[in-house]
Protein backbone atom coordinates (compact mmCIF):
# COMPACT_ATOMS: atom_id res chain seq x y z
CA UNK A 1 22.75 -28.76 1.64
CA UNK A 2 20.30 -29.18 4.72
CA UNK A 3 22.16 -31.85 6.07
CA UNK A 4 25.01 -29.81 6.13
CA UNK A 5 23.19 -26.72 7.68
CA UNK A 6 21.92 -28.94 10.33
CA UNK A 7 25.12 -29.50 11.06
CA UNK A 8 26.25 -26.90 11.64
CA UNK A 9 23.68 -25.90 13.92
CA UNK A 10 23.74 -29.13 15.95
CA UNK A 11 27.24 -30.24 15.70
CA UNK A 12 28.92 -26.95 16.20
CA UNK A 13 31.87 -28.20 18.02
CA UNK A 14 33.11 -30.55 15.41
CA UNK A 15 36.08 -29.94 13.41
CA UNK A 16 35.00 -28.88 10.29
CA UNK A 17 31.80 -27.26 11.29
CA UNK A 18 34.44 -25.01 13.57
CA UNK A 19 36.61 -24.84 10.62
CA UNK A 20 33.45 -23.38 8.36
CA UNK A 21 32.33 -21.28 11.04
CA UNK A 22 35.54 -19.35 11.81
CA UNK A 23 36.34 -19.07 7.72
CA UNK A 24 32.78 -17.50 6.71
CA UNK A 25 31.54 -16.06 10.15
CA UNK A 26 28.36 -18.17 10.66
CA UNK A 27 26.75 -17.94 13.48
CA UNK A 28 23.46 -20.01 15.06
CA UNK A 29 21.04 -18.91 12.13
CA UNK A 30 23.70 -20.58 9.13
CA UNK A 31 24.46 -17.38 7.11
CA UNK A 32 26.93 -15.43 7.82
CA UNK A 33 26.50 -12.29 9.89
CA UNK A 34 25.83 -9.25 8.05
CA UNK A 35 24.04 -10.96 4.78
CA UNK A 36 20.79 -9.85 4.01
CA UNK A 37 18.06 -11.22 2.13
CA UNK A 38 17.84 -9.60 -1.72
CA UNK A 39 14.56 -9.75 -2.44
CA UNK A 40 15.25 -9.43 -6.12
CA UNK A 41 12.02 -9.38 -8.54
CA UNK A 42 10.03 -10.11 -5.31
CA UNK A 43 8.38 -12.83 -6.66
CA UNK A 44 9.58 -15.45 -3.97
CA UNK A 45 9.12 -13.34 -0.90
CA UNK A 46 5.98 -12.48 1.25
CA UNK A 47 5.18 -9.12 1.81
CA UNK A 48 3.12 -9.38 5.02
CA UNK A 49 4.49 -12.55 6.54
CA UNK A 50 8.23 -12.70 5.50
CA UNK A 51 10.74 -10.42 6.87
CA UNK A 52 12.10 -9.01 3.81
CA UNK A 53 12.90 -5.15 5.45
CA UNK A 54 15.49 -4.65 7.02
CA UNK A 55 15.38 -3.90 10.76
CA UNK A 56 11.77 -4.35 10.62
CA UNK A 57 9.50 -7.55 12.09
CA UNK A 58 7.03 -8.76 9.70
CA UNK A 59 4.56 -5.82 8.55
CA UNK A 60 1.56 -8.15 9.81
CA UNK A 61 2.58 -7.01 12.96
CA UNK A 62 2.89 -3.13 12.30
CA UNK A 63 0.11 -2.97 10.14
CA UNK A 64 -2.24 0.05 11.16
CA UNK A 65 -5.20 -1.86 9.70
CA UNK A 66 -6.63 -5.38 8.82
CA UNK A 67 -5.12 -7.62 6.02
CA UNK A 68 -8.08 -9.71 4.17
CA UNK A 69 -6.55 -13.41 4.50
CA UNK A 70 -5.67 -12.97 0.27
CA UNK A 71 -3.61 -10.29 0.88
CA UNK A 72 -1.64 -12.24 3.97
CA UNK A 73 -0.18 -14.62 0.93
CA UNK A 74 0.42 -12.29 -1.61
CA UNK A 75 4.16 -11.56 -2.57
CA UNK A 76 6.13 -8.61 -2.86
CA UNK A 77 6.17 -8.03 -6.59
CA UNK A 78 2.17 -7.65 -6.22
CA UNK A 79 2.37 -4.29 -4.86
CA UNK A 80 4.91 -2.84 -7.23
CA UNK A 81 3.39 -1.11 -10.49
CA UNK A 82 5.01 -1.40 -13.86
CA UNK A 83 6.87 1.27 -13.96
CA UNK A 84 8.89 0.12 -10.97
CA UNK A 85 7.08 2.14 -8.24
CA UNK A 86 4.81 0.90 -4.88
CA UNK A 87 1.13 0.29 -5.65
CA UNK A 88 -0.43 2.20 -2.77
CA UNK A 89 -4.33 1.46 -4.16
CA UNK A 90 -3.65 -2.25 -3.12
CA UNK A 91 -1.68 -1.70 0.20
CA UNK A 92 -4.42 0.57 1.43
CA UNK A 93 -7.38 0.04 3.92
CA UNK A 94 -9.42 -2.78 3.31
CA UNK A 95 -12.78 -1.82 4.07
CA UNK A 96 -15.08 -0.91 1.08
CA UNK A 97 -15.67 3.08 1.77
CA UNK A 98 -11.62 3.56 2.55
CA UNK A 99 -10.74 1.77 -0.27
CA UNK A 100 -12.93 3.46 -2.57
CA UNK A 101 -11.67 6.82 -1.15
CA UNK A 102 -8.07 5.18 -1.27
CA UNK A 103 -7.93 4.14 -5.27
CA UNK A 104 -9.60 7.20 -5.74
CA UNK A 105 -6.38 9.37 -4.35
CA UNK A 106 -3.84 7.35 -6.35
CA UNK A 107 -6.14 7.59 -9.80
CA UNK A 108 -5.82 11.67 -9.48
CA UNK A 109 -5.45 13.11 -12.80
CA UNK A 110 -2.93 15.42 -10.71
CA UNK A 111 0.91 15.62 -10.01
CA UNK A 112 2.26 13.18 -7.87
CA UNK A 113 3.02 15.51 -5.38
CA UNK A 114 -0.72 16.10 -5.14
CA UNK A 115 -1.55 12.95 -4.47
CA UNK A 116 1.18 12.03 -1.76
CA UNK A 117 -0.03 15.25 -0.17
CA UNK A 118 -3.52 13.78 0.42
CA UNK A 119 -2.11 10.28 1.43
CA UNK A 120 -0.31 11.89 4.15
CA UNK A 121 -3.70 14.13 4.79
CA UNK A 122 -5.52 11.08 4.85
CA UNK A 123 -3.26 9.62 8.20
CA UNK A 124 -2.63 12.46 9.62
CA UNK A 125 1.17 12.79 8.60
CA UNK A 126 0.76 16.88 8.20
CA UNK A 127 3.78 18.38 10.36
CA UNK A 128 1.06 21.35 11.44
CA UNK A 129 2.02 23.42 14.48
CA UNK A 130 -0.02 20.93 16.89
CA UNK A 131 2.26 17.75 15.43
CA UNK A 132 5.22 19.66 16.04
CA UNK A 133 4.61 20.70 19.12
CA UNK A 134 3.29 16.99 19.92
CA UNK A 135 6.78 15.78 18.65
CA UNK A 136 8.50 18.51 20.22
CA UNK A 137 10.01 20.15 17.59
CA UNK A 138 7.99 23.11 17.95
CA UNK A 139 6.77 24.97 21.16
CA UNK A 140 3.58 26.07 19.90
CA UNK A 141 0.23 24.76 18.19
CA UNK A 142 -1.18 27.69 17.51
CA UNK A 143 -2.00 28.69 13.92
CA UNK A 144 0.33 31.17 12.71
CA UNK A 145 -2.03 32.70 9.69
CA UNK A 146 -5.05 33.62 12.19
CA UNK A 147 -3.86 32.88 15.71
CA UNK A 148 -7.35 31.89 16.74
CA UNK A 149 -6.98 27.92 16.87
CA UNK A 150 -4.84 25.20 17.68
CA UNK A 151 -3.27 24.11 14.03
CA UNK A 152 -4.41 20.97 13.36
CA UNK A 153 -5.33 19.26 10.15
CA UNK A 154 -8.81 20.34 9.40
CA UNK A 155 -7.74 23.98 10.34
CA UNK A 156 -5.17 24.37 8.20
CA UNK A 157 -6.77 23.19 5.65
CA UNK A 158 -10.36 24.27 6.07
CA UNK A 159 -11.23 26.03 9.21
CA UNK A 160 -8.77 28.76 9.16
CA UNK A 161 -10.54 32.40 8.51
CA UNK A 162 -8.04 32.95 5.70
CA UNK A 163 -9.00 29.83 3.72
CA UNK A 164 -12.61 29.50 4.67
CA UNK A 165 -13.56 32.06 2.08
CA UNK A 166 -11.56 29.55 -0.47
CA UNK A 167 -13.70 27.00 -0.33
CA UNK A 168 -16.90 28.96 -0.01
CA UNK A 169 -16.30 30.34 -3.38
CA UNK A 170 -15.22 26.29 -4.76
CA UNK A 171 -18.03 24.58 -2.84
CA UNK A 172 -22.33 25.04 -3.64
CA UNK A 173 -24.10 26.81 -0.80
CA UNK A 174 -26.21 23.78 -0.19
CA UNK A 175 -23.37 21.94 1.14
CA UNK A 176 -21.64 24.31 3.49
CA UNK A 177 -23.16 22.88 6.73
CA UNK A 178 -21.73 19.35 5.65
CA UNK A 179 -18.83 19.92 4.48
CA UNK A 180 -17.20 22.52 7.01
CA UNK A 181 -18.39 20.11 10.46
CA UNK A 182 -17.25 16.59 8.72
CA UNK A 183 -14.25 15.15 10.84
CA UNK A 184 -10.98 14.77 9.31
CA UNK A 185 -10.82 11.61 7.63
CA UNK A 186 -14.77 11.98 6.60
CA UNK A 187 -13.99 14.62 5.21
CA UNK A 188 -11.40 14.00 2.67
CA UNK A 189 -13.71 10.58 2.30
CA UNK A 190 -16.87 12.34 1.11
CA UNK A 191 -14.86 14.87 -0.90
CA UNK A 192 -13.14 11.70 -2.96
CA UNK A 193 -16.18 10.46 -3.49
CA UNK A 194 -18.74 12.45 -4.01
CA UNK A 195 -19.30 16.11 -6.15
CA UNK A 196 -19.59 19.35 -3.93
CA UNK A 197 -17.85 21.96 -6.99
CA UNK A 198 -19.72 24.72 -8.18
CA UNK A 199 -17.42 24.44 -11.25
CA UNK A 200 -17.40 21.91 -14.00
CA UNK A 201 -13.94 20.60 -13.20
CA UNK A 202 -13.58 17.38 -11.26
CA UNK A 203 -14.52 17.52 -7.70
CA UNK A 204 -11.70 15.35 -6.54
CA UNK A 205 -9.18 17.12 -8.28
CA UNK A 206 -9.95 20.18 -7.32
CA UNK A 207 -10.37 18.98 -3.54
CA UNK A 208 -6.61 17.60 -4.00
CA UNK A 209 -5.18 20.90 -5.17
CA UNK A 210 -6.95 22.94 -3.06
CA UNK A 211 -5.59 21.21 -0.44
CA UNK A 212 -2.28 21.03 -1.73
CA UNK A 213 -2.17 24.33 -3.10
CA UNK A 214 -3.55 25.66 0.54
CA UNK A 215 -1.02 23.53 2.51
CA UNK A 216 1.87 24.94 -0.02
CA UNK A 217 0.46 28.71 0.67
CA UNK A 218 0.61 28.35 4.08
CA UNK A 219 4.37 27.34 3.94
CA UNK A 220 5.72 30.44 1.97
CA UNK A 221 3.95 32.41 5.07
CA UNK A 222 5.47 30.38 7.77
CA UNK A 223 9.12 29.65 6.93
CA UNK A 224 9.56 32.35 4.09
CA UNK A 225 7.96 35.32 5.88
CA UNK A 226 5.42 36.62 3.21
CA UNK A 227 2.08 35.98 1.95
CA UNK A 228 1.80 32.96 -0.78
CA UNK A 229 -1.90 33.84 -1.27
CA UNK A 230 -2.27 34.93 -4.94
CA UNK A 231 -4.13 37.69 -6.23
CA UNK A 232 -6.78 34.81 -6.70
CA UNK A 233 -6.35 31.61 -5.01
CA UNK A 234 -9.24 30.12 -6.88
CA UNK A 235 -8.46 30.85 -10.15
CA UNK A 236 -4.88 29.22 -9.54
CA UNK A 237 -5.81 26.46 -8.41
CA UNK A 238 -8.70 25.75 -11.38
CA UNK A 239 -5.79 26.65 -13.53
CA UNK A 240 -3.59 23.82 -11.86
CA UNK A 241 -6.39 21.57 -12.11
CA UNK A 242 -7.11 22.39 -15.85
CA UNK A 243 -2.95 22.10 -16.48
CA UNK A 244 -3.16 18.84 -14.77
CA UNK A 245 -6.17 17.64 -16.78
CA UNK A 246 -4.45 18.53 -20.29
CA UNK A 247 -1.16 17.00 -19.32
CA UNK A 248 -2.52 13.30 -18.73
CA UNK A 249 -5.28 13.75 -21.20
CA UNK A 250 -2.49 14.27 -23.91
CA UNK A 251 -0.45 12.03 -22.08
CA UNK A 252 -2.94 8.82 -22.43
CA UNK A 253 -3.83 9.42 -25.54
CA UNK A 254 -0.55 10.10 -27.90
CA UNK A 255 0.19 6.68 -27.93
CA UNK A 256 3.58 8.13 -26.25
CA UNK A 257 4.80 8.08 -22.81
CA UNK A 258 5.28 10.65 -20.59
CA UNK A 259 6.85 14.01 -21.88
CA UNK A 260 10.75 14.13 -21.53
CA UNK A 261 13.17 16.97 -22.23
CA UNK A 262 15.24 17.47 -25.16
CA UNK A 263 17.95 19.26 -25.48
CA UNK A 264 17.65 22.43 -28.23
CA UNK A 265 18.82 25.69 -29.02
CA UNK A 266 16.73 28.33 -27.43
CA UNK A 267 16.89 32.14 -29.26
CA UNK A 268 15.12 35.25 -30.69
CA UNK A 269 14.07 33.96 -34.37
CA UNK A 270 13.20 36.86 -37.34
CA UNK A 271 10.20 37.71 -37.84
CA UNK A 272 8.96 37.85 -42.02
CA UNK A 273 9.50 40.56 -43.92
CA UNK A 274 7.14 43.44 -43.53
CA UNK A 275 6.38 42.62 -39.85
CA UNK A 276 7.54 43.61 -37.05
CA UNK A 277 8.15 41.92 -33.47
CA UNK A 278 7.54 42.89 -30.31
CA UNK A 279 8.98 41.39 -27.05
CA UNK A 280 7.76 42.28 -24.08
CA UNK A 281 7.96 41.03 -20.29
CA UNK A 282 6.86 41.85 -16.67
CA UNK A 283 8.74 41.84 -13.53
CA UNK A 284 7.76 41.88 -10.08
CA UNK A 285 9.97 42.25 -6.66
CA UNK A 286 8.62 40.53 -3.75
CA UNK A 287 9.29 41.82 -0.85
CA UNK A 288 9.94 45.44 -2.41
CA UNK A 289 5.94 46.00 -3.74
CA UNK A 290 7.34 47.14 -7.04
CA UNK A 291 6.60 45.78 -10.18
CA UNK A 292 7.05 47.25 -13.81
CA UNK A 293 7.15 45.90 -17.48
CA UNK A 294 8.92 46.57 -20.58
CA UNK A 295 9.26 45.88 -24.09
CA UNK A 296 11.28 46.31 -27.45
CA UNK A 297 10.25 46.55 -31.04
CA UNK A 298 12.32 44.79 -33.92
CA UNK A 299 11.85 45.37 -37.52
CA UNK A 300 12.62 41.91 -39.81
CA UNK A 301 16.71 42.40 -39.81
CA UNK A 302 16.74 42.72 -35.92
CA UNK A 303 16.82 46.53 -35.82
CA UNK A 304 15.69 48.74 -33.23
CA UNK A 305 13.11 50.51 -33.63
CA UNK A 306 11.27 51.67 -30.28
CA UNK A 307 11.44 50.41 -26.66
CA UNK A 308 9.50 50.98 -23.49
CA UNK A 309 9.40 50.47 -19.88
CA UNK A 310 7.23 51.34 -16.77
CA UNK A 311 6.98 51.17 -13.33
CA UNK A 312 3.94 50.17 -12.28
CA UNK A 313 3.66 50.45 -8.76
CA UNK A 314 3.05 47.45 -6.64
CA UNK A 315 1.16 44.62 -8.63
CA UNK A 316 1.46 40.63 -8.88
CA UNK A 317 3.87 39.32 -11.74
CA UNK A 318 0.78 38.24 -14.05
CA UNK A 319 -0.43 41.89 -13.57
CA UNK A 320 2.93 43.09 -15.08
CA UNK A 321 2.87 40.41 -17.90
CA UNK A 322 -0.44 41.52 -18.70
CA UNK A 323 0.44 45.64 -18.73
CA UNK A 324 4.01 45.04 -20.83
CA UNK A 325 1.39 43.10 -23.67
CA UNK A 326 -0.97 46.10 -23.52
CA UNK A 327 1.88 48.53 -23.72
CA UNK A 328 3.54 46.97 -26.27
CA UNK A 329 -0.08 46.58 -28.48
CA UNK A 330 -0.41 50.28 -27.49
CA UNK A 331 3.25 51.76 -28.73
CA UNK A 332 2.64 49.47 -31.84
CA UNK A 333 -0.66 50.73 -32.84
CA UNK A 334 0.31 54.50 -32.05
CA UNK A 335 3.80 54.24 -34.41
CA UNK A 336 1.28 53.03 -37.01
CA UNK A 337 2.80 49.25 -37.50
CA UNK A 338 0.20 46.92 -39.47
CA UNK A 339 2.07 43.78 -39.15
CA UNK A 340 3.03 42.77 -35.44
CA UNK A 341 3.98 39.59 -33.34
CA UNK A 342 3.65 39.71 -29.53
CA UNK A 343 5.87 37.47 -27.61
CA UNK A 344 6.04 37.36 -24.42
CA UNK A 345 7.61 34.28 -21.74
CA UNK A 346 4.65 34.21 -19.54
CA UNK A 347 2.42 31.01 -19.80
CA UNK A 348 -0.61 32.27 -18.28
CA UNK A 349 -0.61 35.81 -19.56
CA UNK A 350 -0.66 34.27 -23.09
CA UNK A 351 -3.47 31.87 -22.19
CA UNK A 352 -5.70 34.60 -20.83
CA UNK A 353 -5.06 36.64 -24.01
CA UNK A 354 -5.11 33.79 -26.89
CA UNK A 355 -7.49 31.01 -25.17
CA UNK A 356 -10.49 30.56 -22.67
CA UNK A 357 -10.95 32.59 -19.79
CA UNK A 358 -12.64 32.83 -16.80
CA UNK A 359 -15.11 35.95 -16.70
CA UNK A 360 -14.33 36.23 -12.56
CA UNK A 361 -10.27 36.49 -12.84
CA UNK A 362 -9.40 39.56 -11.30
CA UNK A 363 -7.47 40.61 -14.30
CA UNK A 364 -9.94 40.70 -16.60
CA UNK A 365 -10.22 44.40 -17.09
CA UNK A 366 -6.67 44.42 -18.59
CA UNK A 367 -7.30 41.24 -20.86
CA UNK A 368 -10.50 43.06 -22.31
CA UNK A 369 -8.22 46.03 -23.48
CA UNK A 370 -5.69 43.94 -24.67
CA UNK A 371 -9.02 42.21 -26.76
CA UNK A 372 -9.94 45.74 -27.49
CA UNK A 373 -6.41 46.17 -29.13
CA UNK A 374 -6.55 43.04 -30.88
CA UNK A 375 -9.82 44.03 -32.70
CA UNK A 376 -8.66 46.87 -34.55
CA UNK A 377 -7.64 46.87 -38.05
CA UNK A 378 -4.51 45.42 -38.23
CA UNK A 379 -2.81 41.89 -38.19
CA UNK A 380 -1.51 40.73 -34.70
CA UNK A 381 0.02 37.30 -33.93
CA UNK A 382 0.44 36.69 -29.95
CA UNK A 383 3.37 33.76 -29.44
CA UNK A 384 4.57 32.01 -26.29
CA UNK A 385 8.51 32.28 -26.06
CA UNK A 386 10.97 30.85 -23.72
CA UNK A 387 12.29 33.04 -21.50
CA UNK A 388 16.04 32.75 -22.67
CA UNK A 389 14.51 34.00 -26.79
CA UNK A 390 13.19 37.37 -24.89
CA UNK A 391 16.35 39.21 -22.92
CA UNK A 392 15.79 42.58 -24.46
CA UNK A 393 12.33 42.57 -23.03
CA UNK A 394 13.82 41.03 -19.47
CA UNK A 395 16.49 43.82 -19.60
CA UNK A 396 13.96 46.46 -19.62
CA UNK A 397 11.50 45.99 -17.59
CA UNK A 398 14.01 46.12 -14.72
CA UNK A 399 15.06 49.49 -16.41
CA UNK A 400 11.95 51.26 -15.71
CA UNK A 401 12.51 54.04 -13.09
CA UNK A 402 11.68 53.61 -9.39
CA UNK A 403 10.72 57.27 -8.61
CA UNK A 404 7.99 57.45 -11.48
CA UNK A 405 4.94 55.83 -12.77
CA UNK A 406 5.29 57.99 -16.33
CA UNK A 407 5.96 55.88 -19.69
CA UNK A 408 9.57 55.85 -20.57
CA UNK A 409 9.75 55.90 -24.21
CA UNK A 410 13.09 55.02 -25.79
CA UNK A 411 13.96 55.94 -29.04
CA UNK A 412 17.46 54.71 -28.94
CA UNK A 413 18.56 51.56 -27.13
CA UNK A 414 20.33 52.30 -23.94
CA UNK A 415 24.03 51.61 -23.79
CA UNK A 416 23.64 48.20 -21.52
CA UNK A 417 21.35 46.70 -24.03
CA UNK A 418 23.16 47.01 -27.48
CA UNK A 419 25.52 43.59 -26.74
CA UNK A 420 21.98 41.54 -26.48
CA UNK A 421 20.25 43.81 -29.54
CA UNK A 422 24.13 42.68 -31.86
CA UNK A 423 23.42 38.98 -30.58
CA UNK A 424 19.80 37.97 -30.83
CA UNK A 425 19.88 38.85 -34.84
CA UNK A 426 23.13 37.05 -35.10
CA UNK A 427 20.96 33.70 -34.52
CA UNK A 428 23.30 32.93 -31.42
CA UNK A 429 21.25 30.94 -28.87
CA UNK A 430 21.35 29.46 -25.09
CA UNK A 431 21.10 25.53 -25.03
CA UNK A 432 18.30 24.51 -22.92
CA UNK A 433 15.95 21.31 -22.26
CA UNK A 434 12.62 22.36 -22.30
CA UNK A 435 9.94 19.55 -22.23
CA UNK A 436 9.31 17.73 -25.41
């Protein structure tokens, strides 16, 4: 076979090397024009010294930093993980601090989305207002939150009046003066790899959704035209941290892989005899500052027995949550009921009610009435239903009138409602494929 290709190459005017050229297209390199190289497995192919990419040289001549003379004959296949994906940790920078702070992005305990965020913090990759105007795509750097500063990296993520109070609440007095002069990439450096929290959580972790979580605010303001800033930045992001944390702590040790949706029935199940259930839910309009909540009670057989809704003025959506599980407690306890369930679709209103809490959320008041409601003599169960098993509740909370902040008490269900109130005891469901 290489006497043949050498042929072809050096006896190109003979018959049959014309003959195979003109049948398979050859041309000076032997293969045919428009092959390419299939790397396969990568087991056979270089990944800094062959040219395996397509309209690319060798990536030992692009490469932004230097290759240890190991790495220059390692193949492809050593930089791809099990589960089929690129391993970043070994690609990285070379030199022991960048490394350390590399491996330590890529072994977040966070969403990938996290830790892409900080890879592309970590070279700069941010499209803030300065990189767009430098690739003119935009025709101004300034920041559009405070309009003080040129948007850069380190502003937008740290220097900016409207996150600078962010991070003074996550990071111990002691280390303000170090932590808000550090340049860019010592920054995110120091904060992989060494502790600055004033809480318990991770440092790194925290760092990494704070920044994401930040970057992510900043976005709703820019391109959407409102404020992303919760109620409480910081206690969203220790929540996402804390969600994070669970997930691959449950993750690594179930013996099972990651979590993956199944397909199921989703609908408003009896509760036993005796009790009675009460669905409630909040809703809140951005854009309109008007939020209200709203709730139905059920007897065992799926009858109506009492409904409420409210308006309650302008509020986040966990604010509403909150209010439609006190109201509901409230109407419940004043009609006398002994036995009750509380269901409600919100995630994070049931956690504040039924687990820890943080002392400093800026909800608190509410959660210690709804504990103050919870204490009295009677039997309460609080559940955590999927939004599709509580319509009644969805219905009215958007029925609560606009030009009052007054209870309305229902006695009878209103006329929209009674097709949802004939099919939720009737067992008849919505599939769905929540998470396993």
């Amino acid at each position: 076979m290489a006497k043949l290709g050498w042929g072809l190459i050096h006896h190109r005017d003979t018959l049959w090397a014309r003959v195979l050229r003109h049948k398979y297209g050859c041309g000076d390199d032997i293969l045919p024009k428009g092959i390419r190289w299939r790397v396969s497995n990568g087991a056979r192919a270089k990944f800094w010294t062959d040219r395996w990419v397509p309209n690319c040289n060798r990536l030992c001549e692009v490469a932004v930093a230097p290759i240890s003379n190991s790495d220059l004959n390692a193949s492809v296949s050593s930089f791809i993980t099990y589960s089929g994906g690129w391993d970043w940790a070994i690609g990285g920078p070379q030199s022991g601090d960048n490394n350390r702070c590399w491996k330590a992005i890529w072994n977040l305990r966070a969403p990938q989305r996290v830790r892409s965020f900080m890879w592309l913090c970590t070279h700069g990759r941010l499209l803030t207002n300065a990189e767009r105007m430098k690739r003119q795509i935009s025709e101004q750097a300034d920041c559009d939150q405070c309009g003080d500063a040129v948007e850069d990296t380190l502003h937008v993520l740290r220097d900016c009046l409207k996150v600078k109070e962010i991070w003074m609440r996550l990071v111990k007095p002691c280390f303000w003066p170090e932590f808000f002069h550090a340049e860019l990439r010592d920054w995110i450096d120091m904060n992989m790899t060494r502790k600055f929290g004033v809480f318990e959580l991770e440092w790194k972790e925290v760092f990494a959704t704070a920044c994401w979580s930040i970057w992510r605010w900043r976005n709703e303001q820019v391109f959407n035209q409102r404020d992303g800033l919760p109620s409480d930045p910081v206690f969203t992001i220790l929540h996402r941290v804390r969600m994070a944390s669970e997930a691959a702590f449950d993750v690594l040790n179930s013996g099972k892989g990651p979590p993956c949706r199944v397909d199921g029935i989703v609908k408003w199940k009896h509760p036993e005899t005796d009790w009675v259930k009460v669905n409630v839910d909040g809703a809140c309009k951005i854009g309109y500052d008007r939020a209200a909540c709203g709730g139905v009670i059920r007897d065992s057989e799926g009858r109506f027995i009492a409904g409420f809704a409210k308006n309650l003025g302008s509020c986040d959506a966990l604010a509403a949550e909150l209010w439609g599980v006190r109201m509901g407690l409230e109407l419940a306890l004043e009609m006398g009921l002994k036995k009750v369930v509380i269901e409600t679709d919100s995630a994070c209103a049931h956690q504040l009610v039924s687990g820890q809490h943080d002392r400093l959320h800026p909800h608190m008041p509410t959660v210690f009435m709804i504990h103050q409601l919870l204490a009295r003599q009677w039997d309460v169960r609080v559940h955590h239903v999927l939004r599709e098993a509580n319509r009644v509740a969805d219905f009215l909370a958007s029925y609560a009138p606009r030009d009052s902040l007054k209870l309305l008490r229902l006695s009878f269900p209103p006329h929209a409602i009674l097709p949802l109130l004939n099919v939720d005891p009737s067992g008849i469901g919505v599939v769905r494929a929540p998470v396993a």
